[in-house]
PDB file of N, CA and C in Angstrom:
ATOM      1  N   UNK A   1     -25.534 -39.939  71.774  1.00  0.00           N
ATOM      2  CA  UNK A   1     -26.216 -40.404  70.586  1.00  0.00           C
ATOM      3  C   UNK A   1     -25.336 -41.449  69.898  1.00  0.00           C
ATOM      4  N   UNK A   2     -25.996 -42.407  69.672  1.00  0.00           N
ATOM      5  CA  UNK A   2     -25.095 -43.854  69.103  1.00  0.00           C
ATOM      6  C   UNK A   2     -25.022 -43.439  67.580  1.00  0.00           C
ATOM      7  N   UNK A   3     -23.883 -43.671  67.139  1.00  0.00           N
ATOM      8  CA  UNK A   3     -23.521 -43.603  65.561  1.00  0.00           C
ATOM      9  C   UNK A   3     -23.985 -44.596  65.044  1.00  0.00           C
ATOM     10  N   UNK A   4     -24.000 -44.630  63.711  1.00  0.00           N
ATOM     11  CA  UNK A   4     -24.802 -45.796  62.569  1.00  0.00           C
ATOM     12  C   UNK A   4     -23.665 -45.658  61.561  1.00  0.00           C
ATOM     13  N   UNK A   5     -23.502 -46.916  61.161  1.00  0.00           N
ATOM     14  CA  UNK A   5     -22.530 -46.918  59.975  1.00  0.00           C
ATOM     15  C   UNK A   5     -23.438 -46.842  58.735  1.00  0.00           C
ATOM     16  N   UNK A   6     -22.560 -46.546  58.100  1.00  0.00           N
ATOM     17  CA  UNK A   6     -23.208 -45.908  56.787  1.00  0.00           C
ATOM     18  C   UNK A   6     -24.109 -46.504  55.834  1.00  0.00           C
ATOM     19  N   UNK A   7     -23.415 -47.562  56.250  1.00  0.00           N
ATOM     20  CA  UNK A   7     -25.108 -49.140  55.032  1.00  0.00           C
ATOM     21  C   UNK A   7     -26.703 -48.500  55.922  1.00  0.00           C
ATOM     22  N   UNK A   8     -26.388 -48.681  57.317  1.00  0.00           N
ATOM     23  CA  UNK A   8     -27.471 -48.622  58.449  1.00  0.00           C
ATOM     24  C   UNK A   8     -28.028 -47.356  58.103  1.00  0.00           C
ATOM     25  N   UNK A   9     -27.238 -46.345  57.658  1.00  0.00           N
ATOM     26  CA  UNK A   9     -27.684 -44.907  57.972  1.00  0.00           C
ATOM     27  C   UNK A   9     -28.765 -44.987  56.351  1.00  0.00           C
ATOM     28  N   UNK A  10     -27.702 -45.353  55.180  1.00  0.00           N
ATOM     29  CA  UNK A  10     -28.868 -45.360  54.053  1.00  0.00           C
ATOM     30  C   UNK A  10     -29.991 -46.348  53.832  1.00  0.00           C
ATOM     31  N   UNK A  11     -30.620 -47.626  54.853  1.00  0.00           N
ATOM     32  CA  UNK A  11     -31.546 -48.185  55.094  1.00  0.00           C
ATOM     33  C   UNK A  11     -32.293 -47.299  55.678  1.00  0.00           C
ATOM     34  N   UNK A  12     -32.130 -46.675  56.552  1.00  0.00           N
ATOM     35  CA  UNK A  12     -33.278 -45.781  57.285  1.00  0.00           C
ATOM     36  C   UNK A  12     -33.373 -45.068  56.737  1.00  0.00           C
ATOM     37  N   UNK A  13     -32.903 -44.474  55.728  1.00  0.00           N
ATOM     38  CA  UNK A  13     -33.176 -43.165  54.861  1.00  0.00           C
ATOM     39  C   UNK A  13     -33.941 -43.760  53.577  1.00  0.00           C
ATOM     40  N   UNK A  14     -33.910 -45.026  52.994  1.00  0.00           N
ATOM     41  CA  UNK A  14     -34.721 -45.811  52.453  1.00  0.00           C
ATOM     42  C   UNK A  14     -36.160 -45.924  53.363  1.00  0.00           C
ATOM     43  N   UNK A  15     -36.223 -46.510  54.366  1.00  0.00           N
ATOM     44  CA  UNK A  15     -37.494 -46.579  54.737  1.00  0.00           C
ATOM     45  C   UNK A  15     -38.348 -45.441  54.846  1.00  0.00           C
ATOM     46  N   UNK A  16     -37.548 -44.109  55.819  1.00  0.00           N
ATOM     47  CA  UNK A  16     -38.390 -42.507  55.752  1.00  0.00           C
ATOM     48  C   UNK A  16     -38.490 -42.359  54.624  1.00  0.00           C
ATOM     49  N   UNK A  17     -38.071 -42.527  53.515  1.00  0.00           N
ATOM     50  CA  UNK A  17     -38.312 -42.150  52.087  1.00  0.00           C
ATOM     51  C   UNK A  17     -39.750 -42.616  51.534  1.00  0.00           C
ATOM     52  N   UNK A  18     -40.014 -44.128  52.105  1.00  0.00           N
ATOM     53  CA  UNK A  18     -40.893 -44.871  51.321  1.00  0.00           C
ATOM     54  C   UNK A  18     -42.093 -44.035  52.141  1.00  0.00           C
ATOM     55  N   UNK A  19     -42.214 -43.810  53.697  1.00  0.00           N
ATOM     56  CA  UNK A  19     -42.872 -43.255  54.029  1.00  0.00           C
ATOM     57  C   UNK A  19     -44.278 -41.802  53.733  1.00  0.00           C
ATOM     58  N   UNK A  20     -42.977 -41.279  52.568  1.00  0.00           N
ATOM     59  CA  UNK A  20     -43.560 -40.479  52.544  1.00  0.00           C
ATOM     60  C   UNK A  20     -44.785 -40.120  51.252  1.00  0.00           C
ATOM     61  N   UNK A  21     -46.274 -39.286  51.433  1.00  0.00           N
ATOM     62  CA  UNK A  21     -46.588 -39.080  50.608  1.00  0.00           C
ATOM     63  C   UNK A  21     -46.183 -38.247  49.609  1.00  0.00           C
ATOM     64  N   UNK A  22     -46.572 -39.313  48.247  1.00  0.00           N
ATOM     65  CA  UNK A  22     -45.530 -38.128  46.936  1.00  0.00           C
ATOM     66  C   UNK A  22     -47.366 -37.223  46.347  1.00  0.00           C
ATOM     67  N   UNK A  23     -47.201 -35.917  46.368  1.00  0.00           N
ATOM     68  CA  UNK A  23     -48.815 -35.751  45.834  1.00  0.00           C
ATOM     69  C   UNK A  23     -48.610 -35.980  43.945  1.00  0.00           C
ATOM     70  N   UNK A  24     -49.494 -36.128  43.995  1.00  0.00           N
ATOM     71  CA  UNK A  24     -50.504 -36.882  42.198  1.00  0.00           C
ATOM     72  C   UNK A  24     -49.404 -35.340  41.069  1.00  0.00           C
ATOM     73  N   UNK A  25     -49.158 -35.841  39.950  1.00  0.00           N
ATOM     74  CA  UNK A  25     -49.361 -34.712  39.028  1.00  0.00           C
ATOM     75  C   UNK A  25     -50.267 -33.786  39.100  1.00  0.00           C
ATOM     76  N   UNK A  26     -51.269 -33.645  39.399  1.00  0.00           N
ATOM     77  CA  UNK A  26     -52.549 -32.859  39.384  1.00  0.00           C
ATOM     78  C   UNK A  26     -52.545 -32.162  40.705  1.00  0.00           C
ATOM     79  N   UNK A  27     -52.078 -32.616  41.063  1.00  0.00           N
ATOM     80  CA  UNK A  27     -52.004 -32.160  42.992  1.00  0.00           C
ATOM     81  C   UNK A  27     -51.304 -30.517  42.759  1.00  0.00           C
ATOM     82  N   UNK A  28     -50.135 -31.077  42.072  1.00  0.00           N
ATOM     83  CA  UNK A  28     -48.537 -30.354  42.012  1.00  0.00           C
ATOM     84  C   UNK A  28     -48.707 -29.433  40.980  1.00  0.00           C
ATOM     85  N   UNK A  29     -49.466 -29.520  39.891  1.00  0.00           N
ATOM     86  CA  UNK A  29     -49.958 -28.352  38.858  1.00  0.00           C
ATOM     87  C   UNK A  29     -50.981 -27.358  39.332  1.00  0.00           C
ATOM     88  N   UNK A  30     -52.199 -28.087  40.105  1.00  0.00           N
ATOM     89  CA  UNK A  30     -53.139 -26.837  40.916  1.00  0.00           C
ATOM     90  C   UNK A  30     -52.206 -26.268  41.466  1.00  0.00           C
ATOM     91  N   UNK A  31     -51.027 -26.639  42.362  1.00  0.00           N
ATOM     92  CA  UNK A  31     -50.375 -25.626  43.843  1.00  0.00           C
ATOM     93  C   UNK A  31     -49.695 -24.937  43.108  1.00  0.00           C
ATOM     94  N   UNK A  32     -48.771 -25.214  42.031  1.00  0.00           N
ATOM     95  CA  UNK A  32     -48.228 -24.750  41.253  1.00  0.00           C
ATOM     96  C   UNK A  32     -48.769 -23.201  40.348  1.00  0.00           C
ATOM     97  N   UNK A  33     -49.864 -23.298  39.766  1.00  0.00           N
ATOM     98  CA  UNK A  33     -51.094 -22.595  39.482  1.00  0.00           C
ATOM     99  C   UNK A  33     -51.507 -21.477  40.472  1.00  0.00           C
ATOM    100  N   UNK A  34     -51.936 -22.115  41.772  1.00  0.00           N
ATOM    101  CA  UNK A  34     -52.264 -21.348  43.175  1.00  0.00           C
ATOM    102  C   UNK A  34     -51.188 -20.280  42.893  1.00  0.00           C
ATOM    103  N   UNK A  35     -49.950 -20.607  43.198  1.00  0.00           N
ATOM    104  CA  UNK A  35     -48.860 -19.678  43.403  1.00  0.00           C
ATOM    105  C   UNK A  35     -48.582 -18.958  42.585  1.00  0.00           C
ATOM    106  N   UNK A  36     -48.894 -18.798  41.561  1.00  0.00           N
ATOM    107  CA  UNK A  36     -48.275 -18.183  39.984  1.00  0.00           C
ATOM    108  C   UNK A  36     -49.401 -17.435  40.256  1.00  0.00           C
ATOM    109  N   UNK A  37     -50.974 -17.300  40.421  1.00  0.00           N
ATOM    110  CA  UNK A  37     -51.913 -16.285  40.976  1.00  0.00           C
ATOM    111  C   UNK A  37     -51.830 -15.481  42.245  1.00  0.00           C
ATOM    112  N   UNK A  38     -50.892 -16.602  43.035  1.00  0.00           N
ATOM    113  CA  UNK A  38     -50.793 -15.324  44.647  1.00  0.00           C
ATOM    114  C   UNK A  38     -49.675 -14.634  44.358  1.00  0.00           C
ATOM    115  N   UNK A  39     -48.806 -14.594  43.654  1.00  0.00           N
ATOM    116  CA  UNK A  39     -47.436 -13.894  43.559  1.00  0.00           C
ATOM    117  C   UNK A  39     -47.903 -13.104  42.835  1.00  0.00           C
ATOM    118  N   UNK A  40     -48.810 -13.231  41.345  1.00  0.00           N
ATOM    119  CA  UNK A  40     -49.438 -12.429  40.265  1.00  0.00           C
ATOM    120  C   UNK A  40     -50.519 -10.988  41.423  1.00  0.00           C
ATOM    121  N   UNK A  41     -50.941 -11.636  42.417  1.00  0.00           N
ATOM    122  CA  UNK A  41     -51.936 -10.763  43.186  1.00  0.00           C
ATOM    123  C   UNK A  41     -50.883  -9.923  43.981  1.00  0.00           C
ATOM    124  N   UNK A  42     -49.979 -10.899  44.462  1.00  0.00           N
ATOM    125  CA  UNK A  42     -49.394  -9.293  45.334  1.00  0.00           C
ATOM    126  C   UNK A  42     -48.442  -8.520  44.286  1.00  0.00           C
ATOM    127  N   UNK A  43     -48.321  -8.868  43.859  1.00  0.00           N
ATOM    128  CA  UNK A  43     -47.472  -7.473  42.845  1.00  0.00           C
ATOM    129  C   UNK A  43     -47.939  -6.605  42.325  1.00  0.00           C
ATOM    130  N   UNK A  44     -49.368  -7.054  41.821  1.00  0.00           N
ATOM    131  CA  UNK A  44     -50.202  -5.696  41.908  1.00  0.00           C
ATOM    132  C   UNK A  44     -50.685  -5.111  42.947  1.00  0.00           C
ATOM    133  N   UNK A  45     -51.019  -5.749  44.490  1.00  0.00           N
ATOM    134  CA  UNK A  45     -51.246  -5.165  45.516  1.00  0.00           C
ATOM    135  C   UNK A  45     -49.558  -4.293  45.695  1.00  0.00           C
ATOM    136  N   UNK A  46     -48.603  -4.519  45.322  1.00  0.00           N
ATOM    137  CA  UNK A  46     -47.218  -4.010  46.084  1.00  0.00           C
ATOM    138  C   UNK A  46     -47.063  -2.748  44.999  1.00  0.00           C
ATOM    139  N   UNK A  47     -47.311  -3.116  43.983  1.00  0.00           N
ATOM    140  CA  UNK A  47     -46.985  -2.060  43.126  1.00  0.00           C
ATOM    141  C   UNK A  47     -48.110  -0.731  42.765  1.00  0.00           C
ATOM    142  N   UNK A  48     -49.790  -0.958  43.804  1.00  0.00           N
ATOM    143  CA  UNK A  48     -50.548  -0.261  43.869  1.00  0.00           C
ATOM    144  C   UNK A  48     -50.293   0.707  45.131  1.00  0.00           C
ATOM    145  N   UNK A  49     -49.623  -0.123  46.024  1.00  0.00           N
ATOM    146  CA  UNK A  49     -49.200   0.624  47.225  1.00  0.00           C
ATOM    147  C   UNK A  49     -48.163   1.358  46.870  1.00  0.00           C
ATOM    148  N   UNK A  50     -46.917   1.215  46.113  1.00  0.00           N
ATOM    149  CA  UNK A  50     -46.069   1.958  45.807  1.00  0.00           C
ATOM    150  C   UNK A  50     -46.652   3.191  44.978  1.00  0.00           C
ATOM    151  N   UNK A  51     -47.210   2.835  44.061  1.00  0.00           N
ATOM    152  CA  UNK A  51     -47.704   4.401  43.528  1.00  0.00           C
ATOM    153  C   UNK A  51     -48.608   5.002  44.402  1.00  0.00           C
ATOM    154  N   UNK A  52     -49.310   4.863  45.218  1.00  0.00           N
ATOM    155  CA  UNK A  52     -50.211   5.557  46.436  1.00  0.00           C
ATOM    156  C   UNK A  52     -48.889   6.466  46.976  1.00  0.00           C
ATOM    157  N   UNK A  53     -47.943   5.382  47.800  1.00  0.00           N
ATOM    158  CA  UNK A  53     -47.445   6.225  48.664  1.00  0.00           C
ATOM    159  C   UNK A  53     -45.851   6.828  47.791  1.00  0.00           C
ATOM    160  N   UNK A  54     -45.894   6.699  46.909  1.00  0.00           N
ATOM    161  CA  UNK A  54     -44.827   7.563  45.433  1.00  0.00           C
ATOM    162  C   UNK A  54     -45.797   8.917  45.503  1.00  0.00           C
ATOM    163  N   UNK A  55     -46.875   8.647  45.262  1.00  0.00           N
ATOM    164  CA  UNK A  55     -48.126   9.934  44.918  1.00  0.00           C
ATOM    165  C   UNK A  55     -48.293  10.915  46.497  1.00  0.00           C
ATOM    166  N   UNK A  56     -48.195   9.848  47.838  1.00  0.00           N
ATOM    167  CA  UNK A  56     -48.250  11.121  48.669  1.00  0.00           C
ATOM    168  C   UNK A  56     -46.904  11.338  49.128  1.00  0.00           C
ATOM    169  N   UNK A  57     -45.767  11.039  48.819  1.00  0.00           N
ATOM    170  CA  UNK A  57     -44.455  11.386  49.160  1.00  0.00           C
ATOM    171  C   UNK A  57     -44.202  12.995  48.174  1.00  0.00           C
ATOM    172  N   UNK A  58     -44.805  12.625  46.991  1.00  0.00           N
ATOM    173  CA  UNK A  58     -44.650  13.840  45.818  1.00  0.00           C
ATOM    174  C   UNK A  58     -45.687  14.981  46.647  1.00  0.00           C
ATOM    175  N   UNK A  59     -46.468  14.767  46.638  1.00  0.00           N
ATOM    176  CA  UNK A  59     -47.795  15.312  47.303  1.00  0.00           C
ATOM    177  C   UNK A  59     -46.877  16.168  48.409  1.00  0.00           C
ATOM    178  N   UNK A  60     -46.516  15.360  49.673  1.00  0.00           N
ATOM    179  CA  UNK A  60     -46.035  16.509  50.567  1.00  0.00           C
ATOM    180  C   UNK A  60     -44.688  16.772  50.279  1.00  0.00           C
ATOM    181  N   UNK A  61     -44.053  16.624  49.666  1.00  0.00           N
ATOM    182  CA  UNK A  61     -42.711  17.447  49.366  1.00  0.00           C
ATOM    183  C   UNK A  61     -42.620  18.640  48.450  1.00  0.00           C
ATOM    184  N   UNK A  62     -43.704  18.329  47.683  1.00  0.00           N
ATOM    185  CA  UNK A  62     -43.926  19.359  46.370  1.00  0.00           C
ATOM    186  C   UNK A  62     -43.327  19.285  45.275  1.00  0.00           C
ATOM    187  N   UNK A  63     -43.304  17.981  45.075  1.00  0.00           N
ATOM    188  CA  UNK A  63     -42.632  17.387  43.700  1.00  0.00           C
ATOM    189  C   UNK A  63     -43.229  16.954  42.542  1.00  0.00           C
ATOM    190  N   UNK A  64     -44.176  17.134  42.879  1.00  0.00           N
ATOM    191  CA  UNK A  64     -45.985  16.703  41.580  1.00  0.00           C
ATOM    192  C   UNK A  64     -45.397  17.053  40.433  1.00  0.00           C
ATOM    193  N   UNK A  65     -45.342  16.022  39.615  1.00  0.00           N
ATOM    194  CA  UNK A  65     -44.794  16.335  38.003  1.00  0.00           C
ATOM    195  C   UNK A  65     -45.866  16.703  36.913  1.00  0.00           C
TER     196      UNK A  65
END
């Protein structure tokens, strides 16, 4: 693999840069949004499963408070 001196190396890192799509403000607040509801959903899915199986761990040991 041929080396690049360092001017060379930050031109090409200029051009992949320009390349890329930046998404909209609006883009980045919906996904943003999305995620703050899927993290909000599994914690109540994680923390509904934990008391299920808290409730049958008590259940067969005989620890029912």
């Amino acid at each position: 693999m041929a080396k690049t001196n360092p001017l060379e190396f930050a031109r090409q890192v200029r051009s992949e840069a320009s390349k890329v799509t930046w998404p909209t403000r609006r883009e980045t607040m919906i996904t943003t949004v999305m995620v703050f509801i899927m993290v909000f959903l599994a914690a109540i899915f994680f923390f509904a499963v934990d008391q299920v199986l808290s409730w049958g761990v008590s259940l067969v040991l005989g620890l029912s408070t």
